[in-house]
Protein backbone atom coordinates (compact mmCIF):
# COMPACT_ATOMS: atom_id res chain seq x y z
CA UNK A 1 -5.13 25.16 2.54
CA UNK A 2 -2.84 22.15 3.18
CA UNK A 3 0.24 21.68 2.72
CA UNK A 4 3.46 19.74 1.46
CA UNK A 5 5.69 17.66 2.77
CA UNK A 6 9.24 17.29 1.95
CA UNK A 7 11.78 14.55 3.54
CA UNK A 8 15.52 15.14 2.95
CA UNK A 9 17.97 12.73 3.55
CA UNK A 10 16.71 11.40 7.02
CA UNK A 11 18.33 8.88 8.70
CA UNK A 12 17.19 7.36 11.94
CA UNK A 13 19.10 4.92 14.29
CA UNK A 14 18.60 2.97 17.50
CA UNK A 15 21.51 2.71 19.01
CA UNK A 16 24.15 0.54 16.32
CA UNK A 17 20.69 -0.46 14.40
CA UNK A 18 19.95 2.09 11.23
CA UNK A 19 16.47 1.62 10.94
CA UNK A 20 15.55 4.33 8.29
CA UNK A 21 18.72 4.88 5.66
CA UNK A 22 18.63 8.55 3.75
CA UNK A 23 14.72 8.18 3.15
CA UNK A 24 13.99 11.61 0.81
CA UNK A 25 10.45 12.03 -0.62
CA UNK A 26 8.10 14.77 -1.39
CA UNK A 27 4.30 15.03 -1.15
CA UNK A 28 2.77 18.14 -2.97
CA UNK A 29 -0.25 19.80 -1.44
CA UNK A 30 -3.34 17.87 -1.69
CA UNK A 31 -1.72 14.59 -2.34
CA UNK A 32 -2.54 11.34 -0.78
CA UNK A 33 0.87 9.12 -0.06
CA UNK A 34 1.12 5.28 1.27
CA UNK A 35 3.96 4.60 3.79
CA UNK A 36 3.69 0.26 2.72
CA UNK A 37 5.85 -2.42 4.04
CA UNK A 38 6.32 -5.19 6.00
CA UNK A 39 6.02 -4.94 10.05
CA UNK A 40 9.79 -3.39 11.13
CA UNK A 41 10.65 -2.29 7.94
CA UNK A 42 10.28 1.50 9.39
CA UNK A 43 7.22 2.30 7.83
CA UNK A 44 5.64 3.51 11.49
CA UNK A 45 8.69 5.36 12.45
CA UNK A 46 9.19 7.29 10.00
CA UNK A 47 5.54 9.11 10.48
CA UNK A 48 6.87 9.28 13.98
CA UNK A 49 9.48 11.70 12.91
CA UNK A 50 7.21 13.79 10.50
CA UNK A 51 4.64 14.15 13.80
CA UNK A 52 7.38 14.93 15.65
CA UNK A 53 6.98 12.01 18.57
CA UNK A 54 10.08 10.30 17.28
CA UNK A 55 13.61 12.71 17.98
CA UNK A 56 17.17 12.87 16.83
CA UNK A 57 17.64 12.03 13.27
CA UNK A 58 19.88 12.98 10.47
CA UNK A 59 18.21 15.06 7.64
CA UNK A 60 15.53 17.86 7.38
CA UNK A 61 11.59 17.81 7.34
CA UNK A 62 9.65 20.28 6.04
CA UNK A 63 5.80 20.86 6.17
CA UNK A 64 4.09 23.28 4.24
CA UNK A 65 7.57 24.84 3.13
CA UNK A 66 7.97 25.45 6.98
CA UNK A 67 11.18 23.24 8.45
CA UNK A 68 9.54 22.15 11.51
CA UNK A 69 12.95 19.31 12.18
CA UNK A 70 13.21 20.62 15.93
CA UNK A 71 9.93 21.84 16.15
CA UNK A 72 7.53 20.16 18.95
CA UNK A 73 4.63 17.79 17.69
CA UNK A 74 2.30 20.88 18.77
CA UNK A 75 4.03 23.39 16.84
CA UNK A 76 3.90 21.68 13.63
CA UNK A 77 0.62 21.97 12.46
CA UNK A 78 -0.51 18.44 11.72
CA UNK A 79 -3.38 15.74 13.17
CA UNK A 80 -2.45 11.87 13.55
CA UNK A 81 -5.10 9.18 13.60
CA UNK A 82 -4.15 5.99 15.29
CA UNK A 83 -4.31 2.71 15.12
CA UNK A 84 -6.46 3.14 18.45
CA UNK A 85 -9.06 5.09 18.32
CA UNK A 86 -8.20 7.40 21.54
CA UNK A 87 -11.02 8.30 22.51
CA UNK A 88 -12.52 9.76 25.69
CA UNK A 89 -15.32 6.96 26.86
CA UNK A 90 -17.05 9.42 29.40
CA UNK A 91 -17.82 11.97 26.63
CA UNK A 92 -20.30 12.14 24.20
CA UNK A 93 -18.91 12.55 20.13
CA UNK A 94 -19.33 15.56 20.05
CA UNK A 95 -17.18 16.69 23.21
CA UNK A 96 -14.53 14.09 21.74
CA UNK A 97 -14.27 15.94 18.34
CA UNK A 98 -14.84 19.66 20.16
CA UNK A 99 -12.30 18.69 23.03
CA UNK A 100 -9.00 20.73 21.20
CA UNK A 101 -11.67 23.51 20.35
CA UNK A 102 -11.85 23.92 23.70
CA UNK A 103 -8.90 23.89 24.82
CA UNK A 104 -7.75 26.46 22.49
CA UNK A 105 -10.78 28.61 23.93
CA UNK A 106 -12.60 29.09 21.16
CA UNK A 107 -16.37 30.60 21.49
CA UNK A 108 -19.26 27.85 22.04
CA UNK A 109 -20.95 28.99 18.80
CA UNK A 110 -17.51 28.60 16.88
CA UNK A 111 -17.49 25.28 18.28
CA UNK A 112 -20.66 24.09 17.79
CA UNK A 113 -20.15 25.44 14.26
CA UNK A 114 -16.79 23.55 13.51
CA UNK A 115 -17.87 20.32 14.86
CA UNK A 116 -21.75 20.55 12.95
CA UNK A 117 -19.70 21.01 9.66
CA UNK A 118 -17.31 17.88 10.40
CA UNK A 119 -20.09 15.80 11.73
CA UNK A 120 -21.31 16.50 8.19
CA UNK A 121 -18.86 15.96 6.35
CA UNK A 122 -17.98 12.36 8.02
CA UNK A 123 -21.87 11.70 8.14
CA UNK A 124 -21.81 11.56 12.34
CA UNK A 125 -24.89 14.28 12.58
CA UNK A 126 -26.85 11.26 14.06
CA UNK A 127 -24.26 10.36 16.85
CA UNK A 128 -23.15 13.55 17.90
CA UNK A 129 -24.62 12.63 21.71
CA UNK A 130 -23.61 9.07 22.12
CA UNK A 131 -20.67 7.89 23.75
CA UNK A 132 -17.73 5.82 21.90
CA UNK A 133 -19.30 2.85 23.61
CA UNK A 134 -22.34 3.01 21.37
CA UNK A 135 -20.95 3.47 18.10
CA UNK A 136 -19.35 0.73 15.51
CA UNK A 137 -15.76 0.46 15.16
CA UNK A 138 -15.77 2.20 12.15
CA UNK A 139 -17.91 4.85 13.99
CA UNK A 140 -15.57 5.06 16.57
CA UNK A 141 -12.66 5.61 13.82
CA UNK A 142 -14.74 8.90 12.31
CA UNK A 143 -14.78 10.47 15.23
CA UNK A 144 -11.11 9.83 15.46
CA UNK A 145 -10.50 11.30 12.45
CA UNK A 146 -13.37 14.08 13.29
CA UNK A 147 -11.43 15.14 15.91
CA UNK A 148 -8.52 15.77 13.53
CA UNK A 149 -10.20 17.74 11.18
CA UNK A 150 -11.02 20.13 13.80
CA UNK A 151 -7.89 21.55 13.98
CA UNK A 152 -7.77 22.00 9.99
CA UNK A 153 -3.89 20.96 9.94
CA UNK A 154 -1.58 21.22 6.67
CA UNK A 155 -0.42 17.38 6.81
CA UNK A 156 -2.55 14.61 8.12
CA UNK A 157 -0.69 11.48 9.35
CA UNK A 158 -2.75 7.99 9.87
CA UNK A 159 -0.94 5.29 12.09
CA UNK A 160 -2.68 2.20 10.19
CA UNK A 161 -6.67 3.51 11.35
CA UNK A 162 -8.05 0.71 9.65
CA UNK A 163 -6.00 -2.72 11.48
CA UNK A 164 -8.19 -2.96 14.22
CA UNK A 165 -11.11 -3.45 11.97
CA UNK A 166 -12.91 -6.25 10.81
CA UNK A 167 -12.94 -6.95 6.55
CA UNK A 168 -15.99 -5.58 6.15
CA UNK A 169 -15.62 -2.57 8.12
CA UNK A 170 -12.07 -1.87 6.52
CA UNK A 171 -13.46 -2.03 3.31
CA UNK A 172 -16.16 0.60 3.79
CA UNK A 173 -13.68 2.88 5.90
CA UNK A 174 -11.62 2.91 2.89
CA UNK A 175 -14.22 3.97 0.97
CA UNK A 176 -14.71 6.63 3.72
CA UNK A 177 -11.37 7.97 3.84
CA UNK A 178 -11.41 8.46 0.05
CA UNK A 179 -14.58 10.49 0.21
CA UNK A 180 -12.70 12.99 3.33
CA UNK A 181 -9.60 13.24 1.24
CA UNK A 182 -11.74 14.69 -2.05
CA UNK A 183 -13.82 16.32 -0.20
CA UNK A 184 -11.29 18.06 2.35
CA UNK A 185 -8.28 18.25 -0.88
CA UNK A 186 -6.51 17.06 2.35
CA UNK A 187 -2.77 16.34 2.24
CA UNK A 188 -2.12 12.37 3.82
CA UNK A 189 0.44 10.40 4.37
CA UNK A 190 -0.81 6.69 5.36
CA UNK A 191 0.85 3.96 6.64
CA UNK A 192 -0.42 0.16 6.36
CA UNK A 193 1.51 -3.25 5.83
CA UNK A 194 -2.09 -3.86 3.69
CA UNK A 195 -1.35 -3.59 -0.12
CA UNK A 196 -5.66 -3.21 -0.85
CA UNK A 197 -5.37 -0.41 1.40
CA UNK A 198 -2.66 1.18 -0.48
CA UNK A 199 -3.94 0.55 -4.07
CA UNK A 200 -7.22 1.80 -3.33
CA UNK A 201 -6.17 4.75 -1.38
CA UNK A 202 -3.26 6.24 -2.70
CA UNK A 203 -1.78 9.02 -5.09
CA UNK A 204 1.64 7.96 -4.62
CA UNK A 205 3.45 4.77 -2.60
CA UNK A 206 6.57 4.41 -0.78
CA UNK A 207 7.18 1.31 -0.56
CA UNK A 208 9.96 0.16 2.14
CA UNK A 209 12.24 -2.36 2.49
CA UNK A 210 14.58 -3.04 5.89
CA UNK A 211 14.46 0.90 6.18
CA UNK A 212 14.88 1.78 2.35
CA UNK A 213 13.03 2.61 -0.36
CA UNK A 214 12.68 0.27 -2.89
CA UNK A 215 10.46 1.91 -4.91
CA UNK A 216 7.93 5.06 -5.02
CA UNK A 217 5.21 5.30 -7.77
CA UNK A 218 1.67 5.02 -8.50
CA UNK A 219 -0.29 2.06 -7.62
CA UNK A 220 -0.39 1.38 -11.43
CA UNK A 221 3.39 1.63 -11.27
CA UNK A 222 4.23 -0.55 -8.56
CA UNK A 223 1.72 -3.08 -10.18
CA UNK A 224 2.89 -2.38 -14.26
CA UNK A 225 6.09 -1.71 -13.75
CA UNK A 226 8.21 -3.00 -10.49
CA UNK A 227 11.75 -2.40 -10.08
CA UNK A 228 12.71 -5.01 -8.19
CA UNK A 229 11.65 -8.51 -7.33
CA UNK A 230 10.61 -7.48 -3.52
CA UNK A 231 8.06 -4.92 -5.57
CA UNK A 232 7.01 -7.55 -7.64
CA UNK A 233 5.93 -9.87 -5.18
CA UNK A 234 4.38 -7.81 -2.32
CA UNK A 235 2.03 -6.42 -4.76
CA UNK A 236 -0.79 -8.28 -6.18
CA UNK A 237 -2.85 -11.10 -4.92
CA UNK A 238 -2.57 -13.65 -5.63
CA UNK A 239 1.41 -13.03 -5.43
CA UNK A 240 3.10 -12.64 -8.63
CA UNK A 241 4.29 -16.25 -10.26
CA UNK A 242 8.41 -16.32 -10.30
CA UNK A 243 10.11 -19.01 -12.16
CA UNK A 244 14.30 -19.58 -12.03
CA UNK A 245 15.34 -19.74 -16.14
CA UNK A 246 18.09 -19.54 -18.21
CA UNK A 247 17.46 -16.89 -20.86
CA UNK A 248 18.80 -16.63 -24.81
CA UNK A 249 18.52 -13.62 -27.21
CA UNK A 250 15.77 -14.62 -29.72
CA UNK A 251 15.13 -12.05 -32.66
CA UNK A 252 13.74 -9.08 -30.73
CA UNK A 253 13.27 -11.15 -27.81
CA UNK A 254 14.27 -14.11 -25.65
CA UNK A 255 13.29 -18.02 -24.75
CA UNK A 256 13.71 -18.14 -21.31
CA UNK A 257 14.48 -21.87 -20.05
CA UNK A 258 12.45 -23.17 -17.40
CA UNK A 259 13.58 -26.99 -16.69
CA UNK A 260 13.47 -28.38 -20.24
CA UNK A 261 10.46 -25.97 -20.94
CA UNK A 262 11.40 -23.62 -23.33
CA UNK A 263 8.90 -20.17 -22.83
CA UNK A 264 8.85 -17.37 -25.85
CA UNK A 265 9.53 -13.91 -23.70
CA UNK A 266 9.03 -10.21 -25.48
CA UNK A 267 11.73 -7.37 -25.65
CA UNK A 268 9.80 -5.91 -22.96
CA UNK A 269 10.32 -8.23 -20.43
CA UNK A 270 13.81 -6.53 -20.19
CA UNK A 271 14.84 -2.69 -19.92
CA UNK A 272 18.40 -3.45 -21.13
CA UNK A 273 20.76 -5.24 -22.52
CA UNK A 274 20.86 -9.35 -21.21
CA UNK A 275 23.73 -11.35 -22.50
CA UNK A 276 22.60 -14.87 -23.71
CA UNK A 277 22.82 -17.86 -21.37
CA UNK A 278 22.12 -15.28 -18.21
CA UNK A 279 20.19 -16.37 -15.13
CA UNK A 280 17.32 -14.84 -14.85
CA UNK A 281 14.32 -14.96 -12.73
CA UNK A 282 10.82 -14.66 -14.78
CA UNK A 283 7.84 -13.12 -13.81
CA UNK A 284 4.35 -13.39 -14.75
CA UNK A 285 1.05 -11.87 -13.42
CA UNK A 286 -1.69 -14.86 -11.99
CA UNK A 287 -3.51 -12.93 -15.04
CA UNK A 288 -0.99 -14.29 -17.33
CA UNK A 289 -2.22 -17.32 -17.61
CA UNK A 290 -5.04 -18.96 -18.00
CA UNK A 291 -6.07 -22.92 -17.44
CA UNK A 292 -6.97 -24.19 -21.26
CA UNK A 293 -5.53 -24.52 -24.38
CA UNK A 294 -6.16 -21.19 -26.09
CA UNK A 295 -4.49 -18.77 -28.75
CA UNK A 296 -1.06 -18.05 -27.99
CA UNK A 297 1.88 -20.02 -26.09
CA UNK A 298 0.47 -23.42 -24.61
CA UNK A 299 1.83 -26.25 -22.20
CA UNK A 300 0.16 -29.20 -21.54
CA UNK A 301 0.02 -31.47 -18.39
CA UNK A 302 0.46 -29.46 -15.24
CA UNK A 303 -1.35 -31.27 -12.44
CA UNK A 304 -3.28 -28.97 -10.06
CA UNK A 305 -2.33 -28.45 -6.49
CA UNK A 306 -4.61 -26.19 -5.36
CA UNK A 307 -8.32 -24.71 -6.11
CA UNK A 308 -9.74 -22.18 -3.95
CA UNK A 309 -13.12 -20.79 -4.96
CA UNK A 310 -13.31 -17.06 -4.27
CA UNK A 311 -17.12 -15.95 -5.63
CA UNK A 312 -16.31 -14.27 -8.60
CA UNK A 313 -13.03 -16.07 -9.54
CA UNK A 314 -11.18 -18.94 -8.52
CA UNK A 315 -7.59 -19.21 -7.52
CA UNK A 316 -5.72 -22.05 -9.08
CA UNK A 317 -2.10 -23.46 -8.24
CA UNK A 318 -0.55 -25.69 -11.12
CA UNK A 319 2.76 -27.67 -11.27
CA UNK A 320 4.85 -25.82 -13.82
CA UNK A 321 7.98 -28.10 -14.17
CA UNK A 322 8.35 -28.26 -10.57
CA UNK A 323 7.36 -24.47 -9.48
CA UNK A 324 4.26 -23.67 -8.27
CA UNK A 325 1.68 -20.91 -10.88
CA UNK A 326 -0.74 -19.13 -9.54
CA UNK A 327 -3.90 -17.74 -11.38
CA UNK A 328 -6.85 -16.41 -11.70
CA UNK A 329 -10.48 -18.13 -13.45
CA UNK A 330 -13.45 -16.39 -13.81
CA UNK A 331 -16.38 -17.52 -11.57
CA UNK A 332 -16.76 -20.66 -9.78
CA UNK A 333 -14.18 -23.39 -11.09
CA UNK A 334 -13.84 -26.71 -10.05
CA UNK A 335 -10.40 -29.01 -10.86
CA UNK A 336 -9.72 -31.81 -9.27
CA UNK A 337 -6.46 -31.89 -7.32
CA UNK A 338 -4.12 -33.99 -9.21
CA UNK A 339 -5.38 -33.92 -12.50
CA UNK A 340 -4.12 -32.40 -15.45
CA UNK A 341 -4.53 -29.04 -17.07
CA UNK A 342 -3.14 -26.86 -20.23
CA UNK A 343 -1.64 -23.16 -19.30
CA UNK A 344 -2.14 -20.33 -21.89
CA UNK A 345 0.40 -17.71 -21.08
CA UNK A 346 -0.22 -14.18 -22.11
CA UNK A 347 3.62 -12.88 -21.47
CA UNK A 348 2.74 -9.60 -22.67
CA UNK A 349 3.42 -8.01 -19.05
CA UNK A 350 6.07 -10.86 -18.03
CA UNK A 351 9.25 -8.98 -16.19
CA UNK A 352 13.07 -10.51 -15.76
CA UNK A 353 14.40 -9.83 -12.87
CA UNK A 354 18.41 -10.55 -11.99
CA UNK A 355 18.13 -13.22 -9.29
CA UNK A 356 21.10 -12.20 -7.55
CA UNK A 357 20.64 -8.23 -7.06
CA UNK A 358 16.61 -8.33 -6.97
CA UNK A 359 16.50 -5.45 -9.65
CA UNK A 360 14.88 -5.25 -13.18
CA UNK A 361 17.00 -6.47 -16.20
C-alpha cells in the first residue's frame, strides 16, 4: 500500500542563496501531486530532498508516516523516474526492469513473475526481449517507469519523464501515466514547468514561485480561483488577458476604468473590501470574450493584431485601448489584421488583482 508524504517547514540553501523558503505540504496516500514552476524556481530540488539525493536542509520529511530526513535515498522506500530514461543499452527490457530484482536476490520465478505482471500493466508484454535501442521514446520511458514499479515503493517521484519527448508522444504518455496511477492507487509527486501536464495529471498542484509557494489547489482551483496574479497568468493558454484600471464601487459591484473605457465588473471579481478610485489590475479569461456584438457588455472598434488558426479554434489578439486581449473562436476564423472588430465580454469569472502586491483583492 503506498504511502504519504508530509513536508514540514523545509528550507534549502546554496551557500547565501535560499532556494526553497519553509515549503510545508502534505500528500495523502494514493494522491497524485504536481511540483509546477518556472526553470530555477526549485521545483527539481525539492524532489531531490524527498529522494534523498539532495542533503542538509532545515525542516522534516516524512514518507509513509516514517521520518526518513537523514535517511539514505536506499532506505527510504521510494522509485524516481527521470528526465533520462537510464537505461542499460546492452540489456534486453526485461533485464532492465528485473535488474533491482536481482540484485536483491530474489528467486528467477519471483522475478519472472514481478516483471510479467508490470509488463502488463504498462502494456510492454511485446518488448520484453528488445533492447532500449529498439523501442520508441515513449517505450523507452515505460520501461523506466517499469523498472520502478518493481520495487513496489510507498512514494513515486518523476523528474519531468515526459521533456525529452516529442508533442505527440507527451500527450499519449500522459495518458499513460494516468492509467498506472489508477491502476497502481500509486502515490506521485511530479514535477514539470508544463502547465497541460499538470492539469491533466494532477490531484493537487504546488505551484512555485522563486522557491515559494504561491499557491496549492486543484487544477480547477488554480484555473477558477488564483490567488495571485503570477497564478493567474502561468495557467491557461492562451495566457490570461490583464488590463491596468482604476476601479469605483457600483451598487453591488464596480466599473473598472480602462483608458476612457468604462467596463461593468461583478462583486465577485473581489474577495474583500476595495475602496473607490483604487488601482487595480483586471483579469479576464481568453473565454471571456468573444469577437461580435452579442448579449451582454459590448465595445466596438478594436483592430486585430493577431489571428492564429489552431484546428478547432482560433486564437485572436485585439487592441483593447492600447492593451493587447487574447481569445478564443470556435473553428477556423479568419480576420484580417488591422481591421476592426466588436468584443462581448462575459466578466462573470473576471478577477482584480492589487497591482502592487500580486495578490487577490
Amino acid at each position: 500500500m503506498s504511502g504519504g508524504l508530509q513536508i514540514q517547514n523545509v528550507t534549502k540553501s546554496f551557500g547565501a542563496l535560499t532556494v526553497l523558503h519553509d515549503i510545508s505540504l502534505d500528500l495523502v496516500p494514493g494522491e497524485f501531486l504536481v511540483l509546477l514552476g518556472e526553470s530555477g524556481c526549485g521545483k527539481s530540488t525539492l524532489l531531490r530532498l524527498i529522494s534523498g539525493l539532495e542533503e542538509d536542509h532545515e525542516g522534516t520529511i516524512l514518507i509513509g508516516g516514517k521520518d526518513v530526513t537523514n535517511l539514505d535515498p536506499k532506505d527510504r522506500n521510494i522509485a524516481m523516474v527521470f528526465q533520462s530514461y537510464a537505461l542499460y543499452p546492452h540489456m534486453s527490457v526485461f533485464e532492465n526492469i528485473a535488474f533491482g530484482l536481482k540484485i536483491r536476490r530474489m528467486s528467477k520465478a519471483d522475478i519472472k513473475a514481478e516483471v510479467d505482471r508490470v509488463a502488463e500493466v504498462l502494456k510492454l508484454g511485446d518488448y520484453l526481449h528488445r533492447k532500449p535501442g529498439q523501442l520508441s521514446g515513449g517505450q523507452r520511458q515505460r520501461v523506466a517507469i517499469g523498472r520502478a514499479m518493481v520495487r513496489d515503493p510507498q512514494l513515486f517521484l518523476f523528474d519531468e519523464p515526459l521533456s525529452n519527448l516529442d508533442a505527440k508522444l507527451r500527450g499519449e504518455m500522459r495518458t499513460e501515466i494516468k492509467r498506472i496511477h489508477h491502476a497502481l492507487n500509486a502515490t506521485i509527486a511530479y514535477v514539470t514547468h508544463d502547465q497541460v501536464e499538470a492539469m491533466t495529471l494532477a490531484d493537487k498542484i504546488v505551484l512555485l514561485n522563486n522557491g515559494q509557494i504561491e499557491q496549492l489547489g486543484t487544477p480547477e482551483e488554480l484555473y477558477m480561483q488564483p490567488d495571485t496574479l503570477f497564478a493567474a497568468r502561468f495557467i491557461g493558454t492562451p495566457e490570461i488577458n490583464t488590463l491596468p484600471c482604476t476601479v469605483t464601487r457600483d451598487g453591488d459591484g464596480f466599473h473598472a476604468k480602462v483608458g476612457d473605457i468604462v467596463v461593468p465588473v461583478p462583486a465577485s471579481a473581489a474577495r474583500g473590501a476595495i475602496a473607490d478610485e483604487s488601482k487595480a489590475i483586471l483579469a479576464v479569461r481568453p473565454e471571456g470574450l468573444s469577437v461580435g456584438a452579442g448579449e451582454g457588455f459590448v465595445t466596438t472598434d478594436h483592430a486585430v493584431e493577431l489571428c492564429e488558426p489552431m484546428g478547432s479554434e482560433t486564437y485572436v489578439v485585439l487592441n483593447f485601448n492600447g492593451e493587447p486581449v487574447r481569445l478564443r473562436a470556435a473553428g477556423l476564423v479568419k480576420l484580417a489584421a488591422g481591421s476592426n472588430q466588436s468584443i462581448t465580454w462575459d466578466l462573470s469569472g473576471a478577477h482584480l488583482f492589487d497591482p502592487a502586491s500580486g495578490k487577490h483583492l
